[in-house]
C-alpha atoms as a PDB file:
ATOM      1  CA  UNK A   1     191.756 213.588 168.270  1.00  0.00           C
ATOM      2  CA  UNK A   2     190.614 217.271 167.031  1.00  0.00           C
ATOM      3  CA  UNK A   3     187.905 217.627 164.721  1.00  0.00           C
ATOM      4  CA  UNK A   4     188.181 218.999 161.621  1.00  0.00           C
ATOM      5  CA  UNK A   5     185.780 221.757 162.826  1.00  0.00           C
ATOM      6  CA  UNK A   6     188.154 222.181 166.522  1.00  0.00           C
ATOM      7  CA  UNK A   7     190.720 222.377 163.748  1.00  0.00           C
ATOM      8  CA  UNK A   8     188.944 225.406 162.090  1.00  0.00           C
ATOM      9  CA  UNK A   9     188.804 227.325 164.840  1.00  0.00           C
ATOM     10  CA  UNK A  10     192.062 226.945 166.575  1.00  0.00           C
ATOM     11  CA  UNK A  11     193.316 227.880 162.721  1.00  0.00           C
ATOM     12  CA  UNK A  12     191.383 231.195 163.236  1.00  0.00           C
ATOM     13  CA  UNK A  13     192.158 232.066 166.227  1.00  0.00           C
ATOM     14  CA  UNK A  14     195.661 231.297 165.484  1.00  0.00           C
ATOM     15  CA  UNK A  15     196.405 233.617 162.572  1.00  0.00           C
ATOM     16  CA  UNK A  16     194.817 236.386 164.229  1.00  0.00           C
ATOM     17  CA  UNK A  17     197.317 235.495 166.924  1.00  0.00           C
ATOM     18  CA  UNK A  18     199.845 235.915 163.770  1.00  0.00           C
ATOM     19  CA  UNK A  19     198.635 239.219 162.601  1.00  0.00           C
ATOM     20  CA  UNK A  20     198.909 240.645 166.203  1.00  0.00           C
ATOM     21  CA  UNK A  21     201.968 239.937 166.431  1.00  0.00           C
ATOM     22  CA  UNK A  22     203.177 240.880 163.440  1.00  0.00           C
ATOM     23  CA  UNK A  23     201.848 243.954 164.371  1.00  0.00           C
ATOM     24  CA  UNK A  24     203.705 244.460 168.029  1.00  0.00           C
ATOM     25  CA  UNK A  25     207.425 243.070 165.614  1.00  0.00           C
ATOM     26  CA  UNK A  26     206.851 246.207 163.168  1.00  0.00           C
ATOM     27  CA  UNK A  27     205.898 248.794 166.483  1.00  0.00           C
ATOM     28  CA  UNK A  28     209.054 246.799 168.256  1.00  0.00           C
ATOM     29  CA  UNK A  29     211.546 245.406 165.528  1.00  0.00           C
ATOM     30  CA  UNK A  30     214.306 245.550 167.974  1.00  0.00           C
ATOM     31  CA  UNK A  31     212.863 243.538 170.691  1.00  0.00           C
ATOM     32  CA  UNK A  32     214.321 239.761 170.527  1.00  0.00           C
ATOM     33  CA  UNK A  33     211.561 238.875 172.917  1.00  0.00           C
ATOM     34  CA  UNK A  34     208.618 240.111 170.010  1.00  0.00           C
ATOM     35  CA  UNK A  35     210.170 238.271 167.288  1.00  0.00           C
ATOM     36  CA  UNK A  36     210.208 235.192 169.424  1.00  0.00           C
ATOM     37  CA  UNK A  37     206.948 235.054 170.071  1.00  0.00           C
ATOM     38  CA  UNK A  38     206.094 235.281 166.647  1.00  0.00           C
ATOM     39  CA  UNK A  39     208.093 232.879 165.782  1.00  0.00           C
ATOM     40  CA  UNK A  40     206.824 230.212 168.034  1.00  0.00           C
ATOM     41  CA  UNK A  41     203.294 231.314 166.745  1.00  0.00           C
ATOM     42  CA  UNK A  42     203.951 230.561 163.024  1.00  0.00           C
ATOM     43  CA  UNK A  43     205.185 227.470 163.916  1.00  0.00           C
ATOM     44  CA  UNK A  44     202.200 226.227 165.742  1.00  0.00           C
ATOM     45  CA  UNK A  45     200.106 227.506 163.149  1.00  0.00           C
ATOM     46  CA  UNK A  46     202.024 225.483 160.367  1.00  0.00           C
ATOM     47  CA  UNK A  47     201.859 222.145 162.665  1.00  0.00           C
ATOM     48  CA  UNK A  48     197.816 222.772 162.939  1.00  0.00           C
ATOM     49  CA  UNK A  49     197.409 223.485 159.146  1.00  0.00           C
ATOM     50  CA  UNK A  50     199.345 220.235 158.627  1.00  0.00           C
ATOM     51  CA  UNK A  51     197.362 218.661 161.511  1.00  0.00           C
ATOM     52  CA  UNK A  52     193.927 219.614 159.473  1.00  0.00           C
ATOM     53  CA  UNK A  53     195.289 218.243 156.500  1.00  0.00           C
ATOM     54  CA  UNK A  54     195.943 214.535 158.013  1.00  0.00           C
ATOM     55  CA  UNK A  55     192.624 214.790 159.633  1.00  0.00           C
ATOM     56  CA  UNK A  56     190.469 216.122 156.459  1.00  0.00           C
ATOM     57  CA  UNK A  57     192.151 213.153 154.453  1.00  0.00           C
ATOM     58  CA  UNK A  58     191.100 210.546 157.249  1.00  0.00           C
ATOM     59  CA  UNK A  59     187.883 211.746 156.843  1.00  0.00           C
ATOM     60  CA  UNK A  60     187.418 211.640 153.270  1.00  0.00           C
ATOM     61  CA  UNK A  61     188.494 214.917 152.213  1.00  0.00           C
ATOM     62  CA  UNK A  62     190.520 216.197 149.809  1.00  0.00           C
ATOM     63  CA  UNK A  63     191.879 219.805 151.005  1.00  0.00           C
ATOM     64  CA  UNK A  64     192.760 222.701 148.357  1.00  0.00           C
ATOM     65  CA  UNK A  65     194.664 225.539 149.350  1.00  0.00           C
ATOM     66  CA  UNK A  66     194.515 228.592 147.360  1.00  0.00           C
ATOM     67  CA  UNK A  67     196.318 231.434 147.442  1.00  0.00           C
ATOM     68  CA  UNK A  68     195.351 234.931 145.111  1.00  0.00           C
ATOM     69  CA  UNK A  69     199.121 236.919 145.269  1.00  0.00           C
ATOM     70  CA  UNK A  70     198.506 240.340 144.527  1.00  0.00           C
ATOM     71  CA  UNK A  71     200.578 243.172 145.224  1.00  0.00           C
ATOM     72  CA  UNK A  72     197.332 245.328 145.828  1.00  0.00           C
ATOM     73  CA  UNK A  73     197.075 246.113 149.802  1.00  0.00           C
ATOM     74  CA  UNK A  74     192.968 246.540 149.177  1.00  0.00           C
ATOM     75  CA  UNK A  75     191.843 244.358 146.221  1.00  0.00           C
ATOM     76  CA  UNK A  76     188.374 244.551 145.431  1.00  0.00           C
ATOM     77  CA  UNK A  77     185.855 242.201 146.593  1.00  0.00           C
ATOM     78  CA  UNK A  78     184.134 241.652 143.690  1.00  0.00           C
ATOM     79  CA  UNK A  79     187.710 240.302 141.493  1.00  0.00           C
ATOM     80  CA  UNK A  80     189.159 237.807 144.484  1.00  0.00           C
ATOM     81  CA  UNK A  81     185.002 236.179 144.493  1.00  0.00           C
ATOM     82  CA  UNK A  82     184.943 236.672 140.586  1.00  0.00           C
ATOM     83  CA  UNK A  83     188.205 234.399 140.310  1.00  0.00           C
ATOM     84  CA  UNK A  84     187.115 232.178 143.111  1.00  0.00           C
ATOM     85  CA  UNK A  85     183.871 231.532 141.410  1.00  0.00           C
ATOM     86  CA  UNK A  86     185.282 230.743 138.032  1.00  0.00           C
ATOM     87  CA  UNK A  87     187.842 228.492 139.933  1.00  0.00           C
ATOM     88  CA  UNK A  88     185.229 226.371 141.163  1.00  0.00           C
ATOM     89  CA  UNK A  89     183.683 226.050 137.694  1.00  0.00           C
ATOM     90  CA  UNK A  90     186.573 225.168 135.851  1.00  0.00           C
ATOM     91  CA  UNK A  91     186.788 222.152 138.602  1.00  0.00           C
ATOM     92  CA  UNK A  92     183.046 221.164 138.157  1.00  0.00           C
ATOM     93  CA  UNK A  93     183.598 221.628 133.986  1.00  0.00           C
ATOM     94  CA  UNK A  94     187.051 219.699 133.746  1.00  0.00           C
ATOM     95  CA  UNK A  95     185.319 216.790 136.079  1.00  0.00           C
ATOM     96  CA  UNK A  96     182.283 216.466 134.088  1.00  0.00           C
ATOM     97  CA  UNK A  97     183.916 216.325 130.388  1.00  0.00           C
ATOM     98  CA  UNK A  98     185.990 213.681 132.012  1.00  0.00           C
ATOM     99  CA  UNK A  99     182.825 211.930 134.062  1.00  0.00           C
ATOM    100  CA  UNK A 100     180.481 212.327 131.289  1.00  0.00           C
ATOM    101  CA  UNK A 101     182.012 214.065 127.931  1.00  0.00           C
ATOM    102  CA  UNK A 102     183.330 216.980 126.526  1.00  0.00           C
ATOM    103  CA  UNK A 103     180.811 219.905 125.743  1.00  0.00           C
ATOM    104  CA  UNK A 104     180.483 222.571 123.241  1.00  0.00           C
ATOM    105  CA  UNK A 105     178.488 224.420 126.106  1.00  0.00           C
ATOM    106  CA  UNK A 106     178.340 224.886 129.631  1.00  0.00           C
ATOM    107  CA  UNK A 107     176.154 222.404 131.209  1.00  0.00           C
ATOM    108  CA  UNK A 108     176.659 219.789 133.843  1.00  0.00           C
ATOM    109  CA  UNK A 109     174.179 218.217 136.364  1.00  0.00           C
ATOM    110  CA  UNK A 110     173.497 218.446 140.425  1.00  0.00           C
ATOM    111  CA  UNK A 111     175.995 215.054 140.553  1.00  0.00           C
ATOM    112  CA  UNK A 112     178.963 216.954 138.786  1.00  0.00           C
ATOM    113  CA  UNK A 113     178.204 219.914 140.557  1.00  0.00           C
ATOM    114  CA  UNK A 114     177.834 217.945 144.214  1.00  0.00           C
ATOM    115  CA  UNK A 115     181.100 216.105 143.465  1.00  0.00           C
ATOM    116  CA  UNK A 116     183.208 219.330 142.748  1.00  0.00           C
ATOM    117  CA  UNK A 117     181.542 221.396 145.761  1.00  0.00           C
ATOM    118  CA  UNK A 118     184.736 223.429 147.220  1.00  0.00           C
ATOM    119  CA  UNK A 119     183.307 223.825 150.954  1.00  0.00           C
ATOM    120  CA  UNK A 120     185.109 226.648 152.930  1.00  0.00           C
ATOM    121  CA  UNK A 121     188.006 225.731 155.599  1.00  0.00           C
ATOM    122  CA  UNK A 122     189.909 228.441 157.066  1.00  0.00           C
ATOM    123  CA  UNK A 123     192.292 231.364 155.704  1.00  0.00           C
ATOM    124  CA  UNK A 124     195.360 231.337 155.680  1.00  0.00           C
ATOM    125  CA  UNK A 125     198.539 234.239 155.554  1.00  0.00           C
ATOM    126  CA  UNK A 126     199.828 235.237 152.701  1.00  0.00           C
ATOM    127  CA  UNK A 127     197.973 237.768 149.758  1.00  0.00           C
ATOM    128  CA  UNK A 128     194.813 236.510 150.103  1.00  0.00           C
ATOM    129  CA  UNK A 129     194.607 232.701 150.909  1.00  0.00           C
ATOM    130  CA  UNK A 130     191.796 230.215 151.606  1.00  0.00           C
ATOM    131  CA  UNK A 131     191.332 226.798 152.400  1.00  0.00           C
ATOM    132  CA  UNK A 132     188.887 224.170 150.370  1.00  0.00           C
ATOM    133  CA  UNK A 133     187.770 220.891 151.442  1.00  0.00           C
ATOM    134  CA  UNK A 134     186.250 218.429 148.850  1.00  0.00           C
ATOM    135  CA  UNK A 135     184.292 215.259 149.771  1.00  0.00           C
ATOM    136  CA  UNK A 136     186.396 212.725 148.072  1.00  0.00           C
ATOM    137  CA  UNK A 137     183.874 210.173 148.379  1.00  0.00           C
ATOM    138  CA  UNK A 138     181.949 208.162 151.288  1.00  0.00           C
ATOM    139  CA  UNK A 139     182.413 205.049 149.559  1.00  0.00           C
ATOM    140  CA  UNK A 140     185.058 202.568 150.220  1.00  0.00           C
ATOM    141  CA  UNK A 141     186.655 202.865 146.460  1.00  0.00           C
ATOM    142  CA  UNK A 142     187.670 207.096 146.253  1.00  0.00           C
ATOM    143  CA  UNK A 143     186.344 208.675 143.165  1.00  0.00           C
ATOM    144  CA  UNK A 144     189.871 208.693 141.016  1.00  0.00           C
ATOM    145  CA  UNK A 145     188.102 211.146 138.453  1.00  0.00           C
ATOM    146  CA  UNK A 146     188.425 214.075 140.841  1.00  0.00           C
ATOM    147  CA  UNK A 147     192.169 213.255 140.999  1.00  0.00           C
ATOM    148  CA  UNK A 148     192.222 213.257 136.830  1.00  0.00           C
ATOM    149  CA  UNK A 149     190.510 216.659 137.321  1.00  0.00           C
ATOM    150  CA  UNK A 150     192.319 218.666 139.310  1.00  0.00           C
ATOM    151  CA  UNK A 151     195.506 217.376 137.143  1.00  0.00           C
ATOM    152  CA  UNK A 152     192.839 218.118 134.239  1.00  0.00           C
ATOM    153  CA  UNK A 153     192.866 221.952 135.913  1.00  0.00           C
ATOM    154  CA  UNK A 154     196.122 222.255 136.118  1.00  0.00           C
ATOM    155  CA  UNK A 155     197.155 221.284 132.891  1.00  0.00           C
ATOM    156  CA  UNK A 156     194.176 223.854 131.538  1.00  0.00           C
ATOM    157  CA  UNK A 157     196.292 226.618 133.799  1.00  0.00           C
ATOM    158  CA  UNK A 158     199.413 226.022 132.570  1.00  0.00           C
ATOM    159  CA  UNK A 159     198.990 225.995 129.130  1.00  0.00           C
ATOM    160  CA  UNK A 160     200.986 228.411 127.020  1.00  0.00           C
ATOM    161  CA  UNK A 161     200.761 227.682 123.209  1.00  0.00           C
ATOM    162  CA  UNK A 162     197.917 227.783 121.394  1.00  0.00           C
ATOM    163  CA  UNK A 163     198.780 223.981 120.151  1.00  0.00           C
ATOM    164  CA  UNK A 164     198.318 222.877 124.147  1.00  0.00           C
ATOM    165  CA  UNK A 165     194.931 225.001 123.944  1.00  0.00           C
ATOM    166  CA  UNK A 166     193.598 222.908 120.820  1.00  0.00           C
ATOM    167  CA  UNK A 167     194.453 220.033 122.131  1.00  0.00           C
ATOM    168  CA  UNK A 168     192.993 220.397 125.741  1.00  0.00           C
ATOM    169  CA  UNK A 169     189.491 221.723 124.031  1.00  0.00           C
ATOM    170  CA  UNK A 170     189.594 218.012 122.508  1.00  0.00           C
ATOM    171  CA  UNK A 171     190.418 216.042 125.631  1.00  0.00           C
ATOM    172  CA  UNK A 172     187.672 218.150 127.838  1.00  0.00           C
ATOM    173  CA  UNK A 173     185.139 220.466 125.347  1.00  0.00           C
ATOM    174  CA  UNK A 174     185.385 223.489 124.261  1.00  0.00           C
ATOM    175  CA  UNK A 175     182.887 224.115 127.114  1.00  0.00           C
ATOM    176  CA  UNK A 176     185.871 223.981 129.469  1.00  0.00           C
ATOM    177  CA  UNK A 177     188.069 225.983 127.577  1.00  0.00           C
ATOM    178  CA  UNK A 178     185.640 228.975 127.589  1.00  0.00           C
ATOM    179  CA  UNK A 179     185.810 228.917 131.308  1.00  0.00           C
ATOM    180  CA  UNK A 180     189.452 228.681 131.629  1.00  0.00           C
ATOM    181  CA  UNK A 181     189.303 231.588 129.295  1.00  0.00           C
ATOM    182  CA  UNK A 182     186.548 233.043 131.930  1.00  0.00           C
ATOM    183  CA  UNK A 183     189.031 232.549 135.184  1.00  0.00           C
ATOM    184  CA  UNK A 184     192.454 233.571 133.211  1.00  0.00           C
ATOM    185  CA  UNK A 185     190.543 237.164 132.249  1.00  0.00           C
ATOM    186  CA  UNK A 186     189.422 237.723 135.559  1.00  0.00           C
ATOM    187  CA  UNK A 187     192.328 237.445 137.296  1.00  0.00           C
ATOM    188  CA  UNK A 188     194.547 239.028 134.520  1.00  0.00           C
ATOM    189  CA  UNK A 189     191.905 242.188 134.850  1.00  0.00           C
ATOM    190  CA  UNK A 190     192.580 242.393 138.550  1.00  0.00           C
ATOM    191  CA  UNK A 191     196.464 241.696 138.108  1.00  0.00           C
ATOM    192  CA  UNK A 192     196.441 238.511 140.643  1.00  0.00           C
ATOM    193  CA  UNK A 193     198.671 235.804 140.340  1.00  0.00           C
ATOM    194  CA  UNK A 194     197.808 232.361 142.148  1.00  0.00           C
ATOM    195  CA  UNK A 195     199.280 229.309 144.153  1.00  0.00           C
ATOM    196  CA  UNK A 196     197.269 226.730 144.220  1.00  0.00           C
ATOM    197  CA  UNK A 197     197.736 222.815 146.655  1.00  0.00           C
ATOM    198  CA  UNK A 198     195.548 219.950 146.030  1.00  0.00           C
ATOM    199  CA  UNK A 199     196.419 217.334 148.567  1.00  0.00           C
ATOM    200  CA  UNK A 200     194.696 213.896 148.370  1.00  0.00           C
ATOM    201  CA  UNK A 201     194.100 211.050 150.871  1.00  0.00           C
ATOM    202  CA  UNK A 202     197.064 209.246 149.880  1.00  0.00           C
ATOM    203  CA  UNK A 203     198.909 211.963 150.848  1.00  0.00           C
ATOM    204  CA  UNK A 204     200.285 213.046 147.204  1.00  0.00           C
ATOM    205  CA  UNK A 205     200.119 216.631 146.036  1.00  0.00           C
ATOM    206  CA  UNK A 206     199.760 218.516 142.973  1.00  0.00           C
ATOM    207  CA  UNK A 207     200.613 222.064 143.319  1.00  0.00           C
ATOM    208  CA  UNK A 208     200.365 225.192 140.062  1.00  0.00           C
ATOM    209  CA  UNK A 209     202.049 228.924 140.414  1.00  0.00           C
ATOM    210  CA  UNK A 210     201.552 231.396 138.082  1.00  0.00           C
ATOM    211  CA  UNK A 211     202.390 235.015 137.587  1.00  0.00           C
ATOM    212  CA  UNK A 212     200.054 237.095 135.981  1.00  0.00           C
ATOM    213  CA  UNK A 213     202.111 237.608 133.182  1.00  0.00           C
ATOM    214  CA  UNK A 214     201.765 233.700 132.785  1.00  0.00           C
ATOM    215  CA  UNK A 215     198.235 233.991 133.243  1.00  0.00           C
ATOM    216  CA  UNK A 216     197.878 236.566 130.200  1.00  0.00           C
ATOM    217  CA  UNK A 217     199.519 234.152 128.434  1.00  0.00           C
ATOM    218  CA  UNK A 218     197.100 231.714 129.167  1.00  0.00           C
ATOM    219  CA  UNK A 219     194.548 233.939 127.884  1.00  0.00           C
ATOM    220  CA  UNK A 220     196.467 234.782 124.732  1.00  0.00           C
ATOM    221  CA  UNK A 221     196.611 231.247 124.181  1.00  0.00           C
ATOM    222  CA  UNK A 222     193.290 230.182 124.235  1.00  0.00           C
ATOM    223  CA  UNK A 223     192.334 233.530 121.719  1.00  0.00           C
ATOM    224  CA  UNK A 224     194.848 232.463 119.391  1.00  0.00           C
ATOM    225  CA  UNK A 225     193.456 228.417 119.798  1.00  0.00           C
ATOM    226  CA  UNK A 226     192.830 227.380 115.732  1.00  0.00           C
ATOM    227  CA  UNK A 227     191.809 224.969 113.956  1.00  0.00           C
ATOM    228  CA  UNK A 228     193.089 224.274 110.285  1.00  0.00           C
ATOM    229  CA  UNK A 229     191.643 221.907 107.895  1.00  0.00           C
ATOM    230  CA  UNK A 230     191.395 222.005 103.671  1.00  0.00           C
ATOM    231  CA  UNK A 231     188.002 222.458 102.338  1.00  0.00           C
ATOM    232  CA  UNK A 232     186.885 223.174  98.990  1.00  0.00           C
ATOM    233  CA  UNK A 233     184.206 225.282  97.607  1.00  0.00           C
ATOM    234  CA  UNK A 234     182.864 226.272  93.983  1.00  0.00           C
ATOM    235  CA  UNK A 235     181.935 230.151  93.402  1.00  0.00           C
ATOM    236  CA  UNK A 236     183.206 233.330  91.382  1.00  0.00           C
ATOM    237  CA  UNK A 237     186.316 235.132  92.112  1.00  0.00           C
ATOM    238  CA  UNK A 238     185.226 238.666  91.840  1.00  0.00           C
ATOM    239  CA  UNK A 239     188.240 240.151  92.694  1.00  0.00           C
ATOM    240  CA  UNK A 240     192.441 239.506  92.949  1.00  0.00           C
ATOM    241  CA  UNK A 241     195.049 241.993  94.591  1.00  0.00           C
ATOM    242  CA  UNK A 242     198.003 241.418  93.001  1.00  0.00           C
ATOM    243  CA  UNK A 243     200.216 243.511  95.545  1.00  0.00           C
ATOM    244  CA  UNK A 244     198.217 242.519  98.401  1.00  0.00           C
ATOM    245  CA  UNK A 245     197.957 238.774  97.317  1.00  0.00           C
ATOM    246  CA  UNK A 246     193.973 239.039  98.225  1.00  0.00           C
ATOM    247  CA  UNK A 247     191.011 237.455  96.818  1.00  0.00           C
ATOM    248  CA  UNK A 248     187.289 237.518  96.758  1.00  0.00           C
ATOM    249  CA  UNK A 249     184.772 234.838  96.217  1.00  0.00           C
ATOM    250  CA  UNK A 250     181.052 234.994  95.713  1.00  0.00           C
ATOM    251  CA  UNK A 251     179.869 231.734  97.122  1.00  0.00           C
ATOM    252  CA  UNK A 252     176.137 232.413  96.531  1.00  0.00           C
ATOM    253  CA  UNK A 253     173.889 235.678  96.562  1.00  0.00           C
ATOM    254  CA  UNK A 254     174.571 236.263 100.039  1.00  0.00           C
ATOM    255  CA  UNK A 255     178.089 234.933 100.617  1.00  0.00           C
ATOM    256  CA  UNK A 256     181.330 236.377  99.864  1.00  0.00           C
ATOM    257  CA  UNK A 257     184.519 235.100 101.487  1.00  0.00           C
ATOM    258  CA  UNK A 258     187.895 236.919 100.910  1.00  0.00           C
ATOM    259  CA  UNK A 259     191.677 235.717 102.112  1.00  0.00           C
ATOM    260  CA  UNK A 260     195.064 235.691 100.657  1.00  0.00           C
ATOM    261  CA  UNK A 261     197.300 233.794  98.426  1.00  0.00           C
ATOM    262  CA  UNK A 262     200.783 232.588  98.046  1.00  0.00           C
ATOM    263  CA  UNK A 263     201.684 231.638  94.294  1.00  0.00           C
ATOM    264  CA  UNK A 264     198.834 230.302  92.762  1.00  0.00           C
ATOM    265  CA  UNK A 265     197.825 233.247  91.288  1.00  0.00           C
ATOM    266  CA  UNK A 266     200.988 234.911  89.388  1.00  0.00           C
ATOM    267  CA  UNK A 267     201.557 236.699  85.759  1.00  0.00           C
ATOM    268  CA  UNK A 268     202.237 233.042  84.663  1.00  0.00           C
ATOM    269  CA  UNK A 269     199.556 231.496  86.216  1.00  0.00           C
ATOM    270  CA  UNK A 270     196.559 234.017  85.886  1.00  0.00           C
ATOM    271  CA  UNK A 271     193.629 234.011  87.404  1.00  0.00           C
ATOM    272  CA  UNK A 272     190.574 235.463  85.236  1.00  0.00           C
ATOM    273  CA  UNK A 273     187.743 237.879  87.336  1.00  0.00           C
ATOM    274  CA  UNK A 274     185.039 237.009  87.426  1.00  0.00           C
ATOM    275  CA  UNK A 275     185.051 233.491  86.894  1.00  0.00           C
ATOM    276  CA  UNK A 276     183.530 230.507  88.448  1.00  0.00           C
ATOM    277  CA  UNK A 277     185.935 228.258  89.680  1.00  0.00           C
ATOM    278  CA  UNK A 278     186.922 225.484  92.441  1.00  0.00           C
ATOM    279  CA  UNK A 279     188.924 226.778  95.109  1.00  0.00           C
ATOM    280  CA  UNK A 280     190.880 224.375  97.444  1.00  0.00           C
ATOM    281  CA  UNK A 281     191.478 226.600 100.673  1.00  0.00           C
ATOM    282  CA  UNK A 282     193.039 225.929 104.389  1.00  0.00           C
ATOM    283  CA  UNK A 283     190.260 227.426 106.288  1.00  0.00           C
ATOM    284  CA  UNK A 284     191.672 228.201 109.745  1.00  0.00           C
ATOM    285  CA  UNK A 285     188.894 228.780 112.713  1.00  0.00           C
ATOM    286  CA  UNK A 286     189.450 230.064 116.196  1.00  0.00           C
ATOM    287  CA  UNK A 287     188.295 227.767 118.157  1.00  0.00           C
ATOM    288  CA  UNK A 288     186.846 230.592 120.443  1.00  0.00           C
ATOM    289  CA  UNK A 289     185.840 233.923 119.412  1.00  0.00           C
ATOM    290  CA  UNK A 290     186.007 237.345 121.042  1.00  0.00           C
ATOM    291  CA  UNK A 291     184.193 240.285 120.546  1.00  0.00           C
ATOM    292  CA  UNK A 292     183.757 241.295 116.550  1.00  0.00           C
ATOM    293  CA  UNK A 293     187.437 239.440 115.570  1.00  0.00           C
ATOM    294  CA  UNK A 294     187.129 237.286 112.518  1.00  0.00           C
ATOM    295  CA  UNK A 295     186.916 233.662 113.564  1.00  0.00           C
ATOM    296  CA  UNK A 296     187.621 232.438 110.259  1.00  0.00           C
ATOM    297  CA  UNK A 297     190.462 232.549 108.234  1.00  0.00           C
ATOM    298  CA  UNK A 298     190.891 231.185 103.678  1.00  0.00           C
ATOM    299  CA  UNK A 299     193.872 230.971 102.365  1.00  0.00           C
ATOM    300  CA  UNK A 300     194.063 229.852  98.521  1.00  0.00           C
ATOM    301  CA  UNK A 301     196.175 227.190  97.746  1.00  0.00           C
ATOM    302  CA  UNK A 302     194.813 225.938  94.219  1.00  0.00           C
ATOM    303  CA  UNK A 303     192.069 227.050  91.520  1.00  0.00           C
ATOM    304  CA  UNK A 304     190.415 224.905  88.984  1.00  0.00           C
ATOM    305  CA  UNK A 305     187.945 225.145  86.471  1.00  0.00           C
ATOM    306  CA  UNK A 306     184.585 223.557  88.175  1.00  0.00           C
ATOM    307  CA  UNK A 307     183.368 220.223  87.409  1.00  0.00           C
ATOM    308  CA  UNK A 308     180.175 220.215  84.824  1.00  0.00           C
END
């Protein structure tokens, strides 16, 4: 029986057997004969990818093919290792929230980062595809939690709504949902989309394919990601805008928070300025933050007259 390393090179020598022949079919499309042998090549080449498959999941492999579709004939270097790279983090990130626990910051150990490794396999046609093996485990019981974290990835890649965002940043840290962030804004910068396979020992398969528009969304999700709770705080409104429905508050000497209203400020229910009151707010906070944006957000929803 091959090895998985036989396997590796027949695989390369193979699809450069492909592109050759692709090359004599475009110099002679009319010749039945070309477009045969091409034909018969492709096929061979799918039965060995197959072949290494079966053979990297008898040996305790997982295998991960992943494919960056671009429509770029010479994309740089630099984006397809950036998104690679950021890839392989959000793995190693989405493995050790669910191994250990969810982080507010990047940080994981050798073992998370040893369990996660994505070792190089082969290339494979298409945009710009490559081939992963994991070590599932050399124990006789497989390590299940790499299964819940590739699903883990996936679920992180596909999100669309900031609700799904919020909600992933409490199952595996907001940690993990800055790297997402991370891998979504490289590859929307370079304008990839990506296919990705995960194929386990027992044979199942989890597969993800996103455009890059889907991938921006992604992005635009996780930006938009709040959190919105009620909190109350005791200061001076300063200043009301009527038109605007705005307000200002002087917490202290060096704090001053402003929002809007609704109706509880109105010509029947005045407000007086300034004048120390109790404000009941729903403070909304990104749960990421970009650049200078505000990551906070008041809105006034009652006043009263502070407690003595």
């Amino acid at each position: 029986m091959s090895t998985l390393l036989d396997l590796q090179t027949e695989l390369h020598e193979i699809n450069e057997a492909v592109a050759r022949a692709e090359r004599t079919l475009s110099q002679y499309p009319d010749l039945p004969s070309v477009e045969a042998t091409l034909r018969a090549i492709v096929q061979r080449r799918d039965r060995l990818q197959e072949q290494f498959v079966a053979v990297a999941q008898a040996s305790g492999h997982d295998v991960c093919r992943y494919w960056i579709e671009t429509t770029d004939p010479n994309p740089s270097v630099l984006d397809v290792t950036d998104v690679l790279g950021s890839f392989q983090k959000l793995f190693t990130a989405v493995y050790d929230a669910i191994t250990n626990a969810p982080k507010q910051i990047a940080s994981w150990g050798s073992e998370a980062s040893a369990a996660t490794k994505l070792g190089f396999a082969y290339t494979v046609p298409g945009s710009i595809g490559i081939v992963m093996i994991v070590d599932e485990s050399s124990e006789l019981i497989p390590d299940r939690k790499l299964d819940e974290a590739i699903t883990g990835v996936f679920e992180m890649m596909s999100a669309r709504r900031p609700e799904q965002v919020l909600d992933l940043s409490r199952r595996f840290g907001l940690a993990t949902v800055r790297v997402a962030r991370e891998w979504a804004a490289e590859n929307a910068k370079a304008g990839f989309g990506v296919n990705v396979e995960w194929h386990r020992k027992d044979d199942a398969r989890q597969r993800v394919r996103l455009q890059t528009p889907e991938i921006i969304q992604l992005e635009s999700a996780i930006d938009r990601a709040s959190n919105r709770q009620i909190e109350k705080f005791v200061g001076e409104l300063v200043e009301v805008n009527v038109e605007e429905r705005t307000f200002r508050m002087r917490l202290d000497l060096e704090t001053v928070i402003s929002g809007t209203y609704a109706d509880v400020i109105s010509p029947e229910k005045p407000a007086r300025v300034p004048h120390r009151y109790a404000a009941t707010m729903q403070v909304t906070r990104r749960i990421l933050t970009q650049g200078t944006e505000d990551s906070v957000s008041y809105f006034l929803v009652r006043l009263d007259d502070p407690e003595e």
